[in-house]
C-alpha atoms as a PDB file:
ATOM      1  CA  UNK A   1     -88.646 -52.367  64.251  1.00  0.00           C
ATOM      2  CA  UNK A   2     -88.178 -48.662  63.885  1.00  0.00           C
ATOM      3  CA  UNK A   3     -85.192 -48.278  61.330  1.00  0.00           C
ATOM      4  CA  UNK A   4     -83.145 -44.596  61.718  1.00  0.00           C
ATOM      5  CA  UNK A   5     -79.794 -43.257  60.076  1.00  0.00           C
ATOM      6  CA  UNK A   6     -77.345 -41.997  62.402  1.00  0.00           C
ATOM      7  CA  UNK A   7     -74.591 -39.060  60.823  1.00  0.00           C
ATOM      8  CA  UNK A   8     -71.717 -37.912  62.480  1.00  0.00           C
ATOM      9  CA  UNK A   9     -69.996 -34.358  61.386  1.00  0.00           C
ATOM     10  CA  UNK A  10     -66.640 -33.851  61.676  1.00  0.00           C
ATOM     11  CA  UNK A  11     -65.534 -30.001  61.730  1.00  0.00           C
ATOM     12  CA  UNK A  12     -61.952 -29.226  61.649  1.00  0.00           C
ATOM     13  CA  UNK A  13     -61.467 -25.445  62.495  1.00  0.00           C
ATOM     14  CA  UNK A  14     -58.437 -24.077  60.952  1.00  0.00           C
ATOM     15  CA  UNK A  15     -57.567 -21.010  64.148  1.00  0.00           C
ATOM     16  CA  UNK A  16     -55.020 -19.376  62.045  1.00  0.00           C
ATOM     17  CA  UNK A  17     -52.943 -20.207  58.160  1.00  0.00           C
ATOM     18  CA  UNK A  18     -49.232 -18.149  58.125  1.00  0.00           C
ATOM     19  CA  UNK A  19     -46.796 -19.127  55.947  1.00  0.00           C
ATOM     20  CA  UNK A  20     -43.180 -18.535  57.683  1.00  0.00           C
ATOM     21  CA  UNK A  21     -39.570 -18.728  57.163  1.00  0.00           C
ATOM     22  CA  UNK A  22     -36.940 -18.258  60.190  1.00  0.00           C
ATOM     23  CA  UNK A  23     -33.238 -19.008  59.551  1.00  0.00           C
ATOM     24  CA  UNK A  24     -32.028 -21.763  62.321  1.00  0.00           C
ATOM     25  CA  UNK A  25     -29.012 -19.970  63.442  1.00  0.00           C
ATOM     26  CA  UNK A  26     -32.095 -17.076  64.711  1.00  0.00           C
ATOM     27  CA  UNK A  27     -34.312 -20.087  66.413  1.00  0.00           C
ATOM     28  CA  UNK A  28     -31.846 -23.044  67.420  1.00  0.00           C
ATOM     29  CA  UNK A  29     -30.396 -21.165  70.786  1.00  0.00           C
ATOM     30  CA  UNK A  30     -33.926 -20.316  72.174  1.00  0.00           C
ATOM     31  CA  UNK A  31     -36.673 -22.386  70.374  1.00  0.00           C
ATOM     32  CA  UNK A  32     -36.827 -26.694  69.787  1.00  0.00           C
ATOM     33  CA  UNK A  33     -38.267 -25.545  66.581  1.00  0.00           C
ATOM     34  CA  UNK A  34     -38.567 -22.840  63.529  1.00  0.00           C
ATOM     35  CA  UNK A  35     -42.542 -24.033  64.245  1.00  0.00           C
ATOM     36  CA  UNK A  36     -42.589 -23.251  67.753  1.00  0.00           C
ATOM     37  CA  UNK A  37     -40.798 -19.305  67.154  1.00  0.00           C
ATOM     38  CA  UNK A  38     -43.499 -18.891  64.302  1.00  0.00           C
ATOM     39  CA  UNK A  39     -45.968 -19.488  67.028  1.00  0.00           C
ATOM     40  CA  UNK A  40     -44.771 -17.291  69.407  1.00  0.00           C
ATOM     41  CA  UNK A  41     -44.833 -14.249  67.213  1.00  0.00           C
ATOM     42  CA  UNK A  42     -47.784 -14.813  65.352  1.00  0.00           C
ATOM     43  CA  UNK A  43     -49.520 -15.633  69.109  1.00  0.00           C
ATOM     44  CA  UNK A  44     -47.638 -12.585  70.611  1.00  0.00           C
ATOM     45  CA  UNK A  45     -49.460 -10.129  67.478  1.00  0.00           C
ATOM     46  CA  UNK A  46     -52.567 -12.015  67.647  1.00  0.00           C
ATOM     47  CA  UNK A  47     -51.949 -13.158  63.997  1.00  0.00           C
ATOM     48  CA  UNK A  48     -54.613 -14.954  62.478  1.00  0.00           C
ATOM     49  CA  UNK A  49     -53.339 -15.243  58.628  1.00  0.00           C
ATOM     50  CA  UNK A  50     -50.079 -13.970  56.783  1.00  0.00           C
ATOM     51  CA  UNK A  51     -46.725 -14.237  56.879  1.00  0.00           C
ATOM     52  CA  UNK A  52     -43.653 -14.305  59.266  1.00  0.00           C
ATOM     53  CA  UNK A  53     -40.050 -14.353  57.409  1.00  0.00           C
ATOM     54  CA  UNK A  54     -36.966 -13.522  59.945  1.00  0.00           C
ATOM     55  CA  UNK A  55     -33.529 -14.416  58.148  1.00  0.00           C
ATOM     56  CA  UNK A  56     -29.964 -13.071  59.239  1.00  0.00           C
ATOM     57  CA  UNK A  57     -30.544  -9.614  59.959  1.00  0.00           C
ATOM     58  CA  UNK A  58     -34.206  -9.308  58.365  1.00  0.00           C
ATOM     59  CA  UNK A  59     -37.521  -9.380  60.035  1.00  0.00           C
ATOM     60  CA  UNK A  60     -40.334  -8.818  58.536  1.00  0.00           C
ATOM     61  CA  UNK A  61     -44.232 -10.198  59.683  1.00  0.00           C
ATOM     62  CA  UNK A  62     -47.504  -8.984  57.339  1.00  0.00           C
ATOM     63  CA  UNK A  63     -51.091 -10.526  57.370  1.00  0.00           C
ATOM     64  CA  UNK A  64     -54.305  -9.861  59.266  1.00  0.00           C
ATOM     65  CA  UNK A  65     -55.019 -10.430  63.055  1.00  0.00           C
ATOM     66  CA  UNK A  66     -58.204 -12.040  64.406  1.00  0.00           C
ATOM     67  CA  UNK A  67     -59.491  -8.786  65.224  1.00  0.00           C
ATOM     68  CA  UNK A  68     -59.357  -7.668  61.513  1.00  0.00           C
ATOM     69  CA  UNK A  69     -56.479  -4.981  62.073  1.00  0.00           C
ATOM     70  CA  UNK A  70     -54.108  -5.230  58.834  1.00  0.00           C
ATOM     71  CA  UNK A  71     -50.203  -5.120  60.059  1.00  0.00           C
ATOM     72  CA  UNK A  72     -47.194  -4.482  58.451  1.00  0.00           C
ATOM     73  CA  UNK A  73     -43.679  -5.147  60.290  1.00  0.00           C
ATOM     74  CA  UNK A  74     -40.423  -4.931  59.018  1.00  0.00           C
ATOM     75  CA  UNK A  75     -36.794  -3.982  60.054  1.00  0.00           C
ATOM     76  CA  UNK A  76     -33.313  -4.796  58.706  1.00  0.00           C
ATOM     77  CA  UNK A  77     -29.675  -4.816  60.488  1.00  0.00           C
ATOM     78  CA  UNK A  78     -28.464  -6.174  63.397  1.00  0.00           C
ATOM     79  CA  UNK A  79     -29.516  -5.042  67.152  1.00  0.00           C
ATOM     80  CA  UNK A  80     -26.202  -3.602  68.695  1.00  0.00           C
ATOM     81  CA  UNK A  81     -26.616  -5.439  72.101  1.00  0.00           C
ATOM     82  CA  UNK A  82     -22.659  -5.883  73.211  1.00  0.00           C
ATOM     83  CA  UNK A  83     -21.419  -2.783  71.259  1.00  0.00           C
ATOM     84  CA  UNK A  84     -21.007  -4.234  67.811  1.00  0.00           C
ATOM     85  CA  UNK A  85     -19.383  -3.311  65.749  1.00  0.00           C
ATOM     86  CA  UNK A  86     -22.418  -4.990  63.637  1.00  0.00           C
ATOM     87  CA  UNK A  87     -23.319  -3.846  59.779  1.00  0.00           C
ATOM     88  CA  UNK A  88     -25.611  -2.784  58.429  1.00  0.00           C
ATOM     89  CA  UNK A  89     -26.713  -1.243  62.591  1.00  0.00           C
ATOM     90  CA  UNK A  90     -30.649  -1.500  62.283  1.00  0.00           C
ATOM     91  CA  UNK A  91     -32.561   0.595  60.749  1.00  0.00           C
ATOM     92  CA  UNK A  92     -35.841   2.163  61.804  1.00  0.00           C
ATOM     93  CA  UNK A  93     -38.419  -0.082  61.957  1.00  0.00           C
ATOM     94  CA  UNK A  94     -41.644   0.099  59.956  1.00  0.00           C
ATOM     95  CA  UNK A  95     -44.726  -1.131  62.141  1.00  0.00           C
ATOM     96  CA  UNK A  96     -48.097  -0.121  60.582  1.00  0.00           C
ATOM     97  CA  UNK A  97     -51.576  -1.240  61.719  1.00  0.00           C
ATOM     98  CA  UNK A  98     -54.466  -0.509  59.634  1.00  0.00           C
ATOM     99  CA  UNK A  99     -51.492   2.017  57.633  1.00  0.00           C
ATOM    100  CA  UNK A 100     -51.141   3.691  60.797  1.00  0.00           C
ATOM    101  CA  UNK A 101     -47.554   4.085  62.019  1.00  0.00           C
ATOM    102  CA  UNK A 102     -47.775   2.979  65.662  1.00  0.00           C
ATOM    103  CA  UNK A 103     -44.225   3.248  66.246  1.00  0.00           C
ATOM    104  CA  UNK A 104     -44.088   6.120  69.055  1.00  0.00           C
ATOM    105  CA  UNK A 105     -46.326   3.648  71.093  1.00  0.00           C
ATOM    106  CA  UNK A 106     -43.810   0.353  70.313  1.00  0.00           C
ATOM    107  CA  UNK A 107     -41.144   2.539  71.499  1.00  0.00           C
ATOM    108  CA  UNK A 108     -42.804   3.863  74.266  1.00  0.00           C
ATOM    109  CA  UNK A 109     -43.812  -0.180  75.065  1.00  0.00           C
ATOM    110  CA  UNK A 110     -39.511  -0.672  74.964  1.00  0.00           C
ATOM    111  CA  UNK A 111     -39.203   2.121  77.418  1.00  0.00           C
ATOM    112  CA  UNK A 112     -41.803   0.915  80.276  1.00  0.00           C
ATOM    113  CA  UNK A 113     -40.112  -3.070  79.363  1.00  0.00           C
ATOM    114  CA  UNK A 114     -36.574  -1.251  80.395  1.00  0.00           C
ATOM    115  CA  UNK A 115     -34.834  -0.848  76.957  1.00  0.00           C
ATOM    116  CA  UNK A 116     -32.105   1.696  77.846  1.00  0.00           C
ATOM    117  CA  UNK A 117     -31.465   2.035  73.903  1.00  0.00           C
ATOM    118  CA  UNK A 118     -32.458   3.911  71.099  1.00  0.00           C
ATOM    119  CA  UNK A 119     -32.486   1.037  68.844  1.00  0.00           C
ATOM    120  CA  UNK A 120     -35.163  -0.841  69.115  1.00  0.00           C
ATOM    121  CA  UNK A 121     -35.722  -4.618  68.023  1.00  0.00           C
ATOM    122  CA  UNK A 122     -38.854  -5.021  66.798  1.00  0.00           C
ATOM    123  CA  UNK A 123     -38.543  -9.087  66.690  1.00  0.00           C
ATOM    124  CA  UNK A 124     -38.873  -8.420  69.950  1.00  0.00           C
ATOM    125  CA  UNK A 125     -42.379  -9.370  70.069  1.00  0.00           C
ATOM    126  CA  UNK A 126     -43.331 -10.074  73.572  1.00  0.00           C
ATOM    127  CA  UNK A 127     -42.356  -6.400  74.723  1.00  0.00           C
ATOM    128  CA  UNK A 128     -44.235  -4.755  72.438  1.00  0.00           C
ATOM    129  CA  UNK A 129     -47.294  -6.342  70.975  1.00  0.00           C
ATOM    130  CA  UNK A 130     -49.668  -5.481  73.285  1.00  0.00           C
ATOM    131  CA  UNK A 131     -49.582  -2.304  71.004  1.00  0.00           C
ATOM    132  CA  UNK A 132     -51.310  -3.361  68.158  1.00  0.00           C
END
């Protein structure tokens, strides 16, 4: 009788680690969970590790995407979508890739999506990531 060892690996790949914090009151109307928004964004920017915080009127997303670009994101004040009067209105956004302000292509990504305003909402995601 022939005797023989038999091993088994077990490899867990970890696809992507971001740490994130989104207020309920910004996830409850549209999302089942602060988990499932994260997702979205960090799926939407191709986000492979960093960090996604979006609380009241603050959004702000840093880390590295699976293609190695380094991103920065971040915009404060509320989007004046039924005429407001909201404060502090939003200010510009700051969206760098690589430290390259990529900005007059996210806005340009809001204009072929149909934004009719000047103020952009750069939590906005899904129209604009394709950008990066």
């Amino acid at each position: 009788m022939d005797k023989g060892k038999l091993i088994n690996t077990e490899t867990i790949t970890v696809t992507h680690e971001i740490e994130y914090y989104i207020d309920r009151r910004i996830w409850s109307d549209s999302y089942a969970s602060e988990e499932e928004m994260a997702e979205d964004i960090a799926s939407d920017l191709n986000l492979k590790s960093g960090n996604i915080t979006f609380e009241n009127r603050y959004f702000e997303v840093s880390g590295v995407t699976y293609d190695g670009k380094i991103i920065y994101i971040s915009q404060d004040g509320e989007y004046d979508m039924y005429g407001g009067p909201y404060t502090p209105k939003m200010e510009t956004p700051k969206i760098l890739v690589n430290a390259k302000n990529i900005i007059p292509k996210v806005k340009k990504a809001f204009e072929d999506y149909g934004w009719d305003s000047p103020q952009i909402d750069i939590s906005r995601t899904d129209i604009w990531s394709n950008v990066v």
